[in-house]
N, C-alpha and C. Protein backbone atom coordinates (compact mmCIF):
# COMPACT_ATOMS: atom_id res chain seq x y z
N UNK A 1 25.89 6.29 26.36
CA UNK A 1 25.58 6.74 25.02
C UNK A 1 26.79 7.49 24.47
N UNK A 2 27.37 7.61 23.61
CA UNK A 2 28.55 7.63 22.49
C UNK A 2 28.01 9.65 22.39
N UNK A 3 29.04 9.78 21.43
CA UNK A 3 28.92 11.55 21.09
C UNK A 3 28.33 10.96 19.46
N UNK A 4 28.15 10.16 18.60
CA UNK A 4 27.59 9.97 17.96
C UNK A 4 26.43 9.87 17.73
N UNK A 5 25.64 8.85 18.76
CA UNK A 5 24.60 8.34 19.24
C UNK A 5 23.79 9.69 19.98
N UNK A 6 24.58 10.31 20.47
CA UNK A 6 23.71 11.99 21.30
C UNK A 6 23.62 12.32 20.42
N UNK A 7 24.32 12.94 19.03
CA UNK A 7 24.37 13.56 18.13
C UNK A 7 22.93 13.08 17.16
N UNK A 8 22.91 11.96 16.90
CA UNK A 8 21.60 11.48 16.30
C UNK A 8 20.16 12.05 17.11
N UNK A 9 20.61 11.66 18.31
CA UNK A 9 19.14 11.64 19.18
C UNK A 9 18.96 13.51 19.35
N UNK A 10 19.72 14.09 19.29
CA UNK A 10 19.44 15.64 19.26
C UNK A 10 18.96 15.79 18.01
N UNK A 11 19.47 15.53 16.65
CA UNK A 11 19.06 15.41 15.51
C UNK A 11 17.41 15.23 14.99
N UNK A 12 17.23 13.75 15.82
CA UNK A 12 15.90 13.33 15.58
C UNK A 12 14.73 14.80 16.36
N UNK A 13 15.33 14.61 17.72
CA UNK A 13 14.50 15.61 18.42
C UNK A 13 14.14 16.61 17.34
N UNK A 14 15.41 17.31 16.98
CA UNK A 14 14.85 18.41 16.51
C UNK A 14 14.07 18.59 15.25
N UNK A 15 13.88 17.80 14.42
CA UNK A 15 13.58 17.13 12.99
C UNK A 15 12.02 17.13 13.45
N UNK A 16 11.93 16.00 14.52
CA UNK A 16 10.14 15.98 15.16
C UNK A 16 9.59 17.15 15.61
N UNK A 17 10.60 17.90 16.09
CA UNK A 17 9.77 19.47 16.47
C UNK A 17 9.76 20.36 15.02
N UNK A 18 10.55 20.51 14.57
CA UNK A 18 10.45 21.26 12.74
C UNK A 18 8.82 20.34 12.20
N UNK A 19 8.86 19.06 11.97
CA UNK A 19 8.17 18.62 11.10
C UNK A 19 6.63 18.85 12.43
N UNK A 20 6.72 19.07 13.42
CA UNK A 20 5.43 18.62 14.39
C UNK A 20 4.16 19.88 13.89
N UNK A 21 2.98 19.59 14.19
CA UNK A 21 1.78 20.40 13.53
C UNK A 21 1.73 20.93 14.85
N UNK A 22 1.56 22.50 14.97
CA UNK A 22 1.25 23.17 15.69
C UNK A 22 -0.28 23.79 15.81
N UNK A 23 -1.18 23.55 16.60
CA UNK A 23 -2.43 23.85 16.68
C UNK A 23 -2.95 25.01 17.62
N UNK A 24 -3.84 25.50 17.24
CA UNK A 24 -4.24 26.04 18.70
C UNK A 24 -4.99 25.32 19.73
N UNK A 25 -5.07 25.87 20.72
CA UNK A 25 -5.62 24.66 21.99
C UNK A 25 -7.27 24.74 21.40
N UNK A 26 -7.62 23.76 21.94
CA UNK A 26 -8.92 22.66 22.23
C UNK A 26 -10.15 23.56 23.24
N UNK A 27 -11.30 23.78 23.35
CA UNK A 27 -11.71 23.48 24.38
C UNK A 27 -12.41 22.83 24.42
N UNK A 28 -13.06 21.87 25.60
CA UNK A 28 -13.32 20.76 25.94
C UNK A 28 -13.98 20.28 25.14
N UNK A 29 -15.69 21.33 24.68
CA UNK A 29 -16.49 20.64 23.14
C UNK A 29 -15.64 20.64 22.18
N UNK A 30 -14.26 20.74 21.93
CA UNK A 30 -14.15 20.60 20.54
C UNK A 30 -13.50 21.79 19.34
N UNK A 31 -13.89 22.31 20.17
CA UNK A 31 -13.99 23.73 19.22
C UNK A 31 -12.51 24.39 19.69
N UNK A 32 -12.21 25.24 18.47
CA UNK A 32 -11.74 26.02 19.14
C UNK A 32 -11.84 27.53 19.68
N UNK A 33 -10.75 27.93 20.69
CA UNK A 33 -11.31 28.83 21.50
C UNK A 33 -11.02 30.45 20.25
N UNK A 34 -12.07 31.22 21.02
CA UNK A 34 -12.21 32.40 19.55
C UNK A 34 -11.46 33.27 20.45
N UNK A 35 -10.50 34.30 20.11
CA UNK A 35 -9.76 35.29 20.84
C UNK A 35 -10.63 36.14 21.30
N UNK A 36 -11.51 36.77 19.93
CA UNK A 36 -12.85 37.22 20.31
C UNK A 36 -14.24 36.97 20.02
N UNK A 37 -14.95 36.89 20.74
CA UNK A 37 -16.25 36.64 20.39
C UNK A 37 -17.43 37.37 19.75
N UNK A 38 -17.28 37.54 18.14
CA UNK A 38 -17.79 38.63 17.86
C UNK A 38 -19.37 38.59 17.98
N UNK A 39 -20.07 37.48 17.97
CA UNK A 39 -22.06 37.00 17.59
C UNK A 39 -22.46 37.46 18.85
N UNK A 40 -21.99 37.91 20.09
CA UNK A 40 -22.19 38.12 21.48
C UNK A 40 -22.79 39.65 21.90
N UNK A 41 -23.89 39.72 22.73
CA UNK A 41 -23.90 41.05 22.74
C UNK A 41 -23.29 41.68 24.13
N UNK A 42 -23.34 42.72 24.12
CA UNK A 42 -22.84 43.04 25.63
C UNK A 42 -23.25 42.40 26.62
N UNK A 43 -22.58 42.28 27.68
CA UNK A 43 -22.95 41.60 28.83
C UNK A 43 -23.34 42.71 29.82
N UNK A 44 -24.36 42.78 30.78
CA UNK A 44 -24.61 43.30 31.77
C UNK A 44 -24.03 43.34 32.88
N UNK A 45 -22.91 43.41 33.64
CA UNK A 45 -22.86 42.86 34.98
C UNK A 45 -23.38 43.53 36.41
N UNK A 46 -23.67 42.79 37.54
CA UNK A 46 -23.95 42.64 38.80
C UNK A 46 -23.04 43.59 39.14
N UNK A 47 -23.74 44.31 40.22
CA UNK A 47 -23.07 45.36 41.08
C UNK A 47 -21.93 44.79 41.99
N UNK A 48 -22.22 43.49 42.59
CA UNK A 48 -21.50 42.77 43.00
C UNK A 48 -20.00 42.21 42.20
N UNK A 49 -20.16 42.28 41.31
CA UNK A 49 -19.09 41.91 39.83
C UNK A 49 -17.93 42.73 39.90
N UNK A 50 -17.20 41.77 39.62
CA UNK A 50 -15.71 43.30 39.23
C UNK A 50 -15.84 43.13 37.68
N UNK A 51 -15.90 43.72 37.11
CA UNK A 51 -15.82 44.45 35.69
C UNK A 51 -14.28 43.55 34.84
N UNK A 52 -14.61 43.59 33.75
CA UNK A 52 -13.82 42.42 33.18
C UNK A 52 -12.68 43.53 33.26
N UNK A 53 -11.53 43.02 32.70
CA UNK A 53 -10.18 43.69 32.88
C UNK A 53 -10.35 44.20 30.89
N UNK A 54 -10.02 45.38 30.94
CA UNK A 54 -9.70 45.65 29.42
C UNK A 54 -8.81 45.17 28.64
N UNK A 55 -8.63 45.30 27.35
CA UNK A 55 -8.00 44.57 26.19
C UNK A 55 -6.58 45.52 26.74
N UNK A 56 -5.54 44.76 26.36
CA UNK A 56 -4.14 45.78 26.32
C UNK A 56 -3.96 46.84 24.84
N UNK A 57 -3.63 47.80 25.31
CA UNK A 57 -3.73 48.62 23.59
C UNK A 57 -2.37 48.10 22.33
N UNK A 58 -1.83 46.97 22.98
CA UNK A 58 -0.53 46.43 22.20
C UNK A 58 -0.48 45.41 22.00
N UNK A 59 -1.72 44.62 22.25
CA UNK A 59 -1.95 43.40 22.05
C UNK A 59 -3.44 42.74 21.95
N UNK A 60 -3.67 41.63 21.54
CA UNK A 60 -5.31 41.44 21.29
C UNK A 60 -5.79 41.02 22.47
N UNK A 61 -4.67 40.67 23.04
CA UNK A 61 -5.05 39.43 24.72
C UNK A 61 -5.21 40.34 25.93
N UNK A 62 -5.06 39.54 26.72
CA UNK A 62 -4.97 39.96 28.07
C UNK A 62 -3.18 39.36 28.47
N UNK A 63 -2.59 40.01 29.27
CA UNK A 63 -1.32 39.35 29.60
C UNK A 63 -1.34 38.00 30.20
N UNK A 64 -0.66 36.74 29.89
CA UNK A 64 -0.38 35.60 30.47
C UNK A 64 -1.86 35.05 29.67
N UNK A 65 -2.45 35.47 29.06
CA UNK A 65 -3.32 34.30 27.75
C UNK A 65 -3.34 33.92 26.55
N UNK A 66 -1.80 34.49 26.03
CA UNK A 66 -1.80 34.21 25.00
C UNK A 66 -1.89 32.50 24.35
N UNK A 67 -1.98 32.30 23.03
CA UNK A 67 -1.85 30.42 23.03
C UNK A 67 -0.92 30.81 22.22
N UNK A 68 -0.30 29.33 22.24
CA UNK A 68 0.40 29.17 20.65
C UNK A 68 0.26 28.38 20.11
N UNK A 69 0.12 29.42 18.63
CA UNK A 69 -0.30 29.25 17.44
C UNK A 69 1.15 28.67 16.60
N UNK A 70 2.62 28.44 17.08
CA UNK A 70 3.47 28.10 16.16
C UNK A 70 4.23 27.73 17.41
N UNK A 71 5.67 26.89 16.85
CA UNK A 71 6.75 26.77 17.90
C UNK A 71 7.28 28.31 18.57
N UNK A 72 7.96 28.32 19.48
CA UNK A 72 8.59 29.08 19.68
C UNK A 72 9.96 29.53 18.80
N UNK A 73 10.18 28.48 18.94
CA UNK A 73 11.64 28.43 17.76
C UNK A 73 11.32 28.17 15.96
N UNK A 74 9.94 28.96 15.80
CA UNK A 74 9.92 28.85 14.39
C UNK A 74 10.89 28.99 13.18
N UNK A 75 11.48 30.11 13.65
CA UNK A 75 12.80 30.12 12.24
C UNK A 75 13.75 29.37 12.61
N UNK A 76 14.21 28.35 13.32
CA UNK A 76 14.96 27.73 13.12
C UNK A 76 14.16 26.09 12.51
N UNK A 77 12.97 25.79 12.61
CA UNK A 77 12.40 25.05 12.42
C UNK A 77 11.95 24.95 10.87
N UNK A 78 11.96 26.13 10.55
CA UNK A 78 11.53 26.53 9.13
C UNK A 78 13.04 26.41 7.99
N UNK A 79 14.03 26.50 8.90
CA UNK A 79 15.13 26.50 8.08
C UNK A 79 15.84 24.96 8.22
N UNK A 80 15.15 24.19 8.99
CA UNK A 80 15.30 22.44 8.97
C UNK A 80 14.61 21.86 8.36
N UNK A 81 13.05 22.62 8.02
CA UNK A 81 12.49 21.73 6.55
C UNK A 81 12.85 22.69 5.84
N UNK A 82 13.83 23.40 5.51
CA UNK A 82 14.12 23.89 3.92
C UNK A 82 15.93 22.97 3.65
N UNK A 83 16.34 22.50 4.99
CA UNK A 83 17.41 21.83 5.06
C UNK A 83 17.32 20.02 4.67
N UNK A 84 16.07 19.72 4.96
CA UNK A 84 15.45 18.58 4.14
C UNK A 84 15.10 18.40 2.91
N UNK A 85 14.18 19.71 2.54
CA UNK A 85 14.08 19.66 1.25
C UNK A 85 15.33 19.84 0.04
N UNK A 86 16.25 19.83 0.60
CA UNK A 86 17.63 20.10 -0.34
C UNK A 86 18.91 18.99 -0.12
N UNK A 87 17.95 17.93 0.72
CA UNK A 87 18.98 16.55 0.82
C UNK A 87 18.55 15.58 -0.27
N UNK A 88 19.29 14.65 -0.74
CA UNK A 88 18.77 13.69 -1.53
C UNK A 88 17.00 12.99 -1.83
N UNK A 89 16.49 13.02 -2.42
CA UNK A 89 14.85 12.90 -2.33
C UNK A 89 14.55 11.56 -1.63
N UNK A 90 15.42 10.22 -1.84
CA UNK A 90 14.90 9.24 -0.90
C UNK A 90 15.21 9.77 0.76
N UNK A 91 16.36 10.20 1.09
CA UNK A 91 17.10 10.63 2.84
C UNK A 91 15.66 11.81 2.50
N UNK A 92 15.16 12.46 2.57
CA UNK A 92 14.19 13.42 2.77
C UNK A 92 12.70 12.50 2.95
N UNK A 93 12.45 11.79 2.14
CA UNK A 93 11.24 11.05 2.55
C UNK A 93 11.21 9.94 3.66
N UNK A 94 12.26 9.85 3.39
CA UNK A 94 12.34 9.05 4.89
C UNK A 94 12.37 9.54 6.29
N UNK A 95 13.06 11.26 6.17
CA UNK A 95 13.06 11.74 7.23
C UNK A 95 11.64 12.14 7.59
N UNK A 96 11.21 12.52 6.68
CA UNK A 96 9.56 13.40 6.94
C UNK A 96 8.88 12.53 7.22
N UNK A 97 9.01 11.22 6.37
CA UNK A 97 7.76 9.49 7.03
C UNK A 97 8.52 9.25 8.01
N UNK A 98 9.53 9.05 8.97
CA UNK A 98 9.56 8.54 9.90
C UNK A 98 9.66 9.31 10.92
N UNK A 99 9.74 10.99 10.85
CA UNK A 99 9.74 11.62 12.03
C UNK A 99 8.35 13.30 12.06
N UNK A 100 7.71 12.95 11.00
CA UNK A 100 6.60 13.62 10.74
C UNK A 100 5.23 13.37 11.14
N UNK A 101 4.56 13.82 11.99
CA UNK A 101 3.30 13.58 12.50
C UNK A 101 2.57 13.03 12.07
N UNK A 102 1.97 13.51 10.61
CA UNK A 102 0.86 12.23 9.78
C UNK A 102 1.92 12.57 8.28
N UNK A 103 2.79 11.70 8.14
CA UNK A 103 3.24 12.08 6.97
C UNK A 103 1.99 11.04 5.58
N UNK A 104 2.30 11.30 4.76
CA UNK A 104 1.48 11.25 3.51
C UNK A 104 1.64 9.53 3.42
N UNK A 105 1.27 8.67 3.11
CA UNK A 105 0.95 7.32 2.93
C UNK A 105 1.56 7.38 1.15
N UNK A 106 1.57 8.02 0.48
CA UNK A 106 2.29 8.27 -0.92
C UNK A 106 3.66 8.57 -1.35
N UNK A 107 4.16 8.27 0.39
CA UNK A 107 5.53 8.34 0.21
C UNK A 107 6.05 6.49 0.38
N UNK A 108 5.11 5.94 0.79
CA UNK A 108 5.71 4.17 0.90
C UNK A 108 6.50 3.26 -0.25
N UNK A 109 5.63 3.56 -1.11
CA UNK A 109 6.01 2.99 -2.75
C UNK A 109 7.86 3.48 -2.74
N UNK A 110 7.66 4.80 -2.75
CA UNK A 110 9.01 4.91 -2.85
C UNK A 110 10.23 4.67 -1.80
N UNK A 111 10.04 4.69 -0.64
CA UNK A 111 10.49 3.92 0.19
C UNK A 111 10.68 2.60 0.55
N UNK A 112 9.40 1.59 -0.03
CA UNK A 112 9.71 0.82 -0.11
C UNK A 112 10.95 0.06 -1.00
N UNK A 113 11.23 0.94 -2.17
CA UNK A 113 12.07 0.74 -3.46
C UNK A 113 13.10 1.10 -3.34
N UNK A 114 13.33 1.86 -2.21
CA UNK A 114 14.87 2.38 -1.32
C UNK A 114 15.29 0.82 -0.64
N UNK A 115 14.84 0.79 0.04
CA UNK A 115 14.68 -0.69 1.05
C UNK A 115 15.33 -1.98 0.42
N UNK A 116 13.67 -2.35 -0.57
CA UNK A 116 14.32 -3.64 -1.10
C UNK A 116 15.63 -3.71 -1.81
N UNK A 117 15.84 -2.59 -2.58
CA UNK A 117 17.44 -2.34 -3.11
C UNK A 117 18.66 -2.34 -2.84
N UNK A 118 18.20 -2.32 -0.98
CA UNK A 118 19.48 -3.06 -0.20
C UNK A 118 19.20 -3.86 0.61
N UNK A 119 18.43 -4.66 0.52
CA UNK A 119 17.69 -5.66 0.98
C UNK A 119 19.11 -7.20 0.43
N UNK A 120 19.91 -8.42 1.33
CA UNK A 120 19.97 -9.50 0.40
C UNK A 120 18.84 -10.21 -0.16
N UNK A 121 18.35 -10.13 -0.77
CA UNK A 121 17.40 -10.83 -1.80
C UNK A 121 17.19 -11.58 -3.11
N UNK A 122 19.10 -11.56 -3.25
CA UNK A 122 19.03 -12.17 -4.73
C UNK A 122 19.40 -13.72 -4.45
N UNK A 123 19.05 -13.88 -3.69
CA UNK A 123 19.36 -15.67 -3.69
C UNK A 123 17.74 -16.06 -3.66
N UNK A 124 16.78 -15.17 -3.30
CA UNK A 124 15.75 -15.80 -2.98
C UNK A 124 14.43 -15.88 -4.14
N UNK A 125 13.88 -17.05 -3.85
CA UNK A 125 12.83 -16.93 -5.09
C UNK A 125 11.15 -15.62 -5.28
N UNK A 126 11.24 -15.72 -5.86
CA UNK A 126 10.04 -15.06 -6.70
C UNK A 126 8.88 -14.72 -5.38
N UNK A 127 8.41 -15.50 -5.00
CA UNK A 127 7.31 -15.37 -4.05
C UNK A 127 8.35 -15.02 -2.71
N UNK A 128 8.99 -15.57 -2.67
CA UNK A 128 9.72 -15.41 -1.24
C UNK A 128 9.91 -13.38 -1.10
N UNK A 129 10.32 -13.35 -2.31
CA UNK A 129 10.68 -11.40 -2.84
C UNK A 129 9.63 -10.63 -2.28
N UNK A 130 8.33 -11.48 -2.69
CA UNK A 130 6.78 -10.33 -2.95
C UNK A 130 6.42 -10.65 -1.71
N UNK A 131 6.98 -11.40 -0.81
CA UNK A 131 6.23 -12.13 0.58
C UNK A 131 7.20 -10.76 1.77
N UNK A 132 8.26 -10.45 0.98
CA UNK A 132 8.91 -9.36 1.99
C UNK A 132 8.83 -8.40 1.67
N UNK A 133 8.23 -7.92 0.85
CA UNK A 133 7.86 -6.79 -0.02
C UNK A 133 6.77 -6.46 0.43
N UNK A 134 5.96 -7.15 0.93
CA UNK A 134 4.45 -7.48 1.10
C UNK A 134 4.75 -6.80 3.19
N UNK A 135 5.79 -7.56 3.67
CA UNK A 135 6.39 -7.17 4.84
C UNK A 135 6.70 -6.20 5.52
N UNK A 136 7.58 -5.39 4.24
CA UNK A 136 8.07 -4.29 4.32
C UNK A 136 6.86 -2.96 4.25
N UNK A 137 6.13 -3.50 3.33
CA UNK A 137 4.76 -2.40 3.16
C UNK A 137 4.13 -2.68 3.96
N UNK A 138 3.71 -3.47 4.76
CA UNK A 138 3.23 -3.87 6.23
C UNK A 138 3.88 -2.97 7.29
N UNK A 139 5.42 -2.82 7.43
CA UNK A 139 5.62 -2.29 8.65
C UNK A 139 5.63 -0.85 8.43
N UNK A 140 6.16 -0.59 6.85
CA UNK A 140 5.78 1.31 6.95
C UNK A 140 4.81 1.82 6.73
N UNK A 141 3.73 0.95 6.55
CA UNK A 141 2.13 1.67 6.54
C UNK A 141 1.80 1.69 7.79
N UNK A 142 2.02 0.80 9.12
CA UNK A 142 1.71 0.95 10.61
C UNK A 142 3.06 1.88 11.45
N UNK A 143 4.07 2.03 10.44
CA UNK A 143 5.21 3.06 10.88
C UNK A 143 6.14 2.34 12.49
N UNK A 144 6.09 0.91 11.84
CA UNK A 144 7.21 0.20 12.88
C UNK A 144 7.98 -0.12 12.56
N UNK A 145 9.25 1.40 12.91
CA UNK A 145 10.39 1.03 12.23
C UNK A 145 11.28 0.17 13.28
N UNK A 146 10.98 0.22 14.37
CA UNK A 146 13.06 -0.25 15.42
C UNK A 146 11.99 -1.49 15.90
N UNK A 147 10.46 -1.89 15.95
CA UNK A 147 10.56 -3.52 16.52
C UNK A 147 8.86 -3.29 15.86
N UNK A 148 8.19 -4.28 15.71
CA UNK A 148 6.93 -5.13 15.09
C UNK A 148 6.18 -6.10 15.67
N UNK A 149 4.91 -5.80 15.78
CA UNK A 149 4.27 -7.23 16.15
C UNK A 149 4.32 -8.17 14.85
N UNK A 150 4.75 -9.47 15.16
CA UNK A 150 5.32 -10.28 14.39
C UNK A 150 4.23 -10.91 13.82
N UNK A 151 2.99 -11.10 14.51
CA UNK A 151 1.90 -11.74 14.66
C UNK A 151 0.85 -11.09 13.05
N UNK A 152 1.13 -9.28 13.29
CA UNK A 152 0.78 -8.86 11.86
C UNK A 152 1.51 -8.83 10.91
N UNK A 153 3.18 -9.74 10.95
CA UNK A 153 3.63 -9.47 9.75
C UNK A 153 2.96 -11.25 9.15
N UNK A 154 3.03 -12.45 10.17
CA UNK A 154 2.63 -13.75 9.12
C UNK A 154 1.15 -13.57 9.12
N UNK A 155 0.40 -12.60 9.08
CA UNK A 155 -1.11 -12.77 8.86
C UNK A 155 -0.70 -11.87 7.41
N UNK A 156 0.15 -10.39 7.45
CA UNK A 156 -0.14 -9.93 6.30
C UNK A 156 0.67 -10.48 5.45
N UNK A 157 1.75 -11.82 5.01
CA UNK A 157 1.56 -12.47 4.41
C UNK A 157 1.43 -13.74 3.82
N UNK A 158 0.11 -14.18 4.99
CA UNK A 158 -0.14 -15.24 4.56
C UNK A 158 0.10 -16.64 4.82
N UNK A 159 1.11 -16.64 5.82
CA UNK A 159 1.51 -17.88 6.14
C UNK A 159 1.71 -17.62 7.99
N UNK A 160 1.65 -19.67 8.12
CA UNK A 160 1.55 -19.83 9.76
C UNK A 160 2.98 -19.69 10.23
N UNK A 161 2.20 -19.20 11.88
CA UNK A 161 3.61 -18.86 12.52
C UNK A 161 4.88 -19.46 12.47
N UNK A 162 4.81 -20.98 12.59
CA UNK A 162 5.84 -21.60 12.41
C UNK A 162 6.68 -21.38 10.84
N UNK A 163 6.29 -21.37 9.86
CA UNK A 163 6.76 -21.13 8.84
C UNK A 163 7.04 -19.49 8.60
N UNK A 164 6.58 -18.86 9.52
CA UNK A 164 7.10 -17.19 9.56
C UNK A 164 8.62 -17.39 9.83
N UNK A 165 8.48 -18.25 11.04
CA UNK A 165 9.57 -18.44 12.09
C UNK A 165 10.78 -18.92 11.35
N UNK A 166 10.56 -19.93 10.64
CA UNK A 166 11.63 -20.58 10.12
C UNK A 166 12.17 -19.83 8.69
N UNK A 167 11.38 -19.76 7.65
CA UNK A 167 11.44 -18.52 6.77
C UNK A 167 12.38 -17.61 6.59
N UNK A 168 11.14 -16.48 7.26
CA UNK A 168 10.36 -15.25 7.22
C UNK A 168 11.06 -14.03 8.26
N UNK A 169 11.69 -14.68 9.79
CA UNK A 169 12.08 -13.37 10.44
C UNK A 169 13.11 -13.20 10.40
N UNK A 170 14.22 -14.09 9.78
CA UNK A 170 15.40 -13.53 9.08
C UNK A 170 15.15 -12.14 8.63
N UNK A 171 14.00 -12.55 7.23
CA UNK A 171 14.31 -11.34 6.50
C UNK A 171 13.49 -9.67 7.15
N UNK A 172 12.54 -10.27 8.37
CA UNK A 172 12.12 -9.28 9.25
C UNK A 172 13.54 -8.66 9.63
N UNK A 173 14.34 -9.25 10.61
CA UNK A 173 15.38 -8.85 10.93
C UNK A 173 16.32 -7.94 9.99
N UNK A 174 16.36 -8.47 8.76
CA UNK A 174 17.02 -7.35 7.69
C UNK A 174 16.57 -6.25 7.68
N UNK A 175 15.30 -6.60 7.47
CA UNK A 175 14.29 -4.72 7.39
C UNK A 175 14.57 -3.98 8.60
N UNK A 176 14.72 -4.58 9.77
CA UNK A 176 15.02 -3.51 10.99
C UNK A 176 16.64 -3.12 11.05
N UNK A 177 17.71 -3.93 10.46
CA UNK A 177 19.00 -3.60 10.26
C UNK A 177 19.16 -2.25 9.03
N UNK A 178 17.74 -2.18 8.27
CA UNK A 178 17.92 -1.52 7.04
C UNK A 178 17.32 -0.27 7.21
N UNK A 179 16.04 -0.83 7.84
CA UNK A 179 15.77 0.91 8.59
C UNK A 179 16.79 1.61 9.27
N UNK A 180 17.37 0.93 10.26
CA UNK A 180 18.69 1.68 11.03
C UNK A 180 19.33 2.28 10.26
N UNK A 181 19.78 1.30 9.26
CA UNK A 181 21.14 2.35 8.42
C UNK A 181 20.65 3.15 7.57
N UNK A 182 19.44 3.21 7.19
CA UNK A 182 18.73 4.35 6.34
C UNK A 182 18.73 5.33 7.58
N UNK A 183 18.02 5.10 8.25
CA UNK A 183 17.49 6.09 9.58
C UNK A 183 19.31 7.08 9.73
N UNK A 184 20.29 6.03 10.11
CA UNK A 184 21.84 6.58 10.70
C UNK A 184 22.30 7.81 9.26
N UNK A 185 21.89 7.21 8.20
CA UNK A 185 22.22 8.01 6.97
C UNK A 185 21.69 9.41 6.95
N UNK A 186 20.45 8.97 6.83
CA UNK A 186 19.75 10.33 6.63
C UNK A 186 19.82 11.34 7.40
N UNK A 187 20.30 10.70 9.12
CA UNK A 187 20.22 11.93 10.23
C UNK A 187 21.34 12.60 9.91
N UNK A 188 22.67 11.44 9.37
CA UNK A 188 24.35 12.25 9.00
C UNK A 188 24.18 13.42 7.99
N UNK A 189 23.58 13.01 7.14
CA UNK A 189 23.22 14.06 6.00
C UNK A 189 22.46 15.30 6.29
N UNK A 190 21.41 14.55 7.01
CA UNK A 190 20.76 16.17 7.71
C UNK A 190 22.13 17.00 8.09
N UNK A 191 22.38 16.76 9.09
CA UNK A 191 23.55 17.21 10.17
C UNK A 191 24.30 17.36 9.42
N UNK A 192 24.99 17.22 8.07
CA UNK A 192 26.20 18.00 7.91
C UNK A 192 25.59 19.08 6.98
N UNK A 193 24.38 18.49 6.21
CA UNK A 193 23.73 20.15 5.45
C UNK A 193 23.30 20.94 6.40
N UNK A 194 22.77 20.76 7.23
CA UNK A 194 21.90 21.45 7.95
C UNK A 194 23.17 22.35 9.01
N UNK A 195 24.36 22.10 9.16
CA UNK A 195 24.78 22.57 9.88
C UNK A 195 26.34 23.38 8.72
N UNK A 196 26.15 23.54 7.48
CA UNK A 196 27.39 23.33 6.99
C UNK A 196 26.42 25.17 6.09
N UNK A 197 25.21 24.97 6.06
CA UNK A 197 24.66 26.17 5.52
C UNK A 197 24.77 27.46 6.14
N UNK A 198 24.79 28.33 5.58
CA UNK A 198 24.62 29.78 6.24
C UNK A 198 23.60 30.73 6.39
């Protein structure tokens, strides 16, 4: 792997941890767990019992229970989506839809219109356009950007495999050459704002 290629893949990493939803833990029904339980009344205990351990007077927990509720590295995470939000508006939606947990489905339209714009497509006819268009909104609504089941791109539009084949995965193949260089763009741009700020 290249110092370029590391450079991206540290990039991405850190982009997925900024954009990732931080929760508190689960327990098993579902729920989550309450720090304290206020609807509860005192408990009685058995002579046999050791007596619960008291609250710390500097904290709500007990030591070694705390959860987390955020990254550890929140301010630096907080200052990588304010380093997104101040890159070009298509390189920003692309970063947040392709490396954001549930990003918004209302960002496609416009992504898609990034895409076809460097898409070759002007030799091709009318239906052939809306048939990869149709393609392209296929693979970023299921969010397969670097490979695709091929099988859902000639069902979503419309035509048999063999005629996908002969066609159709050319211009598949473009869309994954086009994600790349969108994808290579947007991480450069992150990386030189994101690292060029104070």
């Amino acid at each position: 792997m290249s110092f370029d290629e590391e450079l991206l893949e540290a990039n991405r990493t850190l982009i997925m941890e900024a954009l990732a939803t931080y929760q508190p833990s689960k327990s098993n029904d579902g729920s989550e767990r309450a720090i304290f339980n206020v609807g509860s009344t005192k408990r009685i205990t058995n002579d046999n019992e050791r007596p619960a351990e008291p609250l710390s007077a500097t904290s709500s927990r007990r030591k070694g229970t705390s959860k987390l509720n955020c990254s550890e590295d929140v301010f630096e995470h907080l200052r990588v989506q304010r380093t997104i939000k101040k890159l070009p508006t298509h390189l920003a939606k692309w970063l947040v839809y392709r490396y954001g947990e549930n990003p918004s489905n209302s960002l496609v339209p416009s992504l898609v219109n990034v895409v076809v714009n460097e898409l070759p497509l002007d030799n091709c006819r009318k239906p052939t356009k809306e048939k990869v268009e149709t393609m392209l909104v296929e693979r970023l609504t299921r969010r397969e950007f670097v490979d695709c089941l091929q099988r859902n791109l000639f069902e979503a539009i419309g035509v048999k495999k063999q005629t996908y084949f002969e066609c159709y995965a050319k211009h598949n193949d473009n869309i994954t050459s086009q994600f790349y260089a969108l994808d290579k763009l947007a991480l450069r741009a992150f990386y030189i704002a994101h690292n060029t700020q104070i």
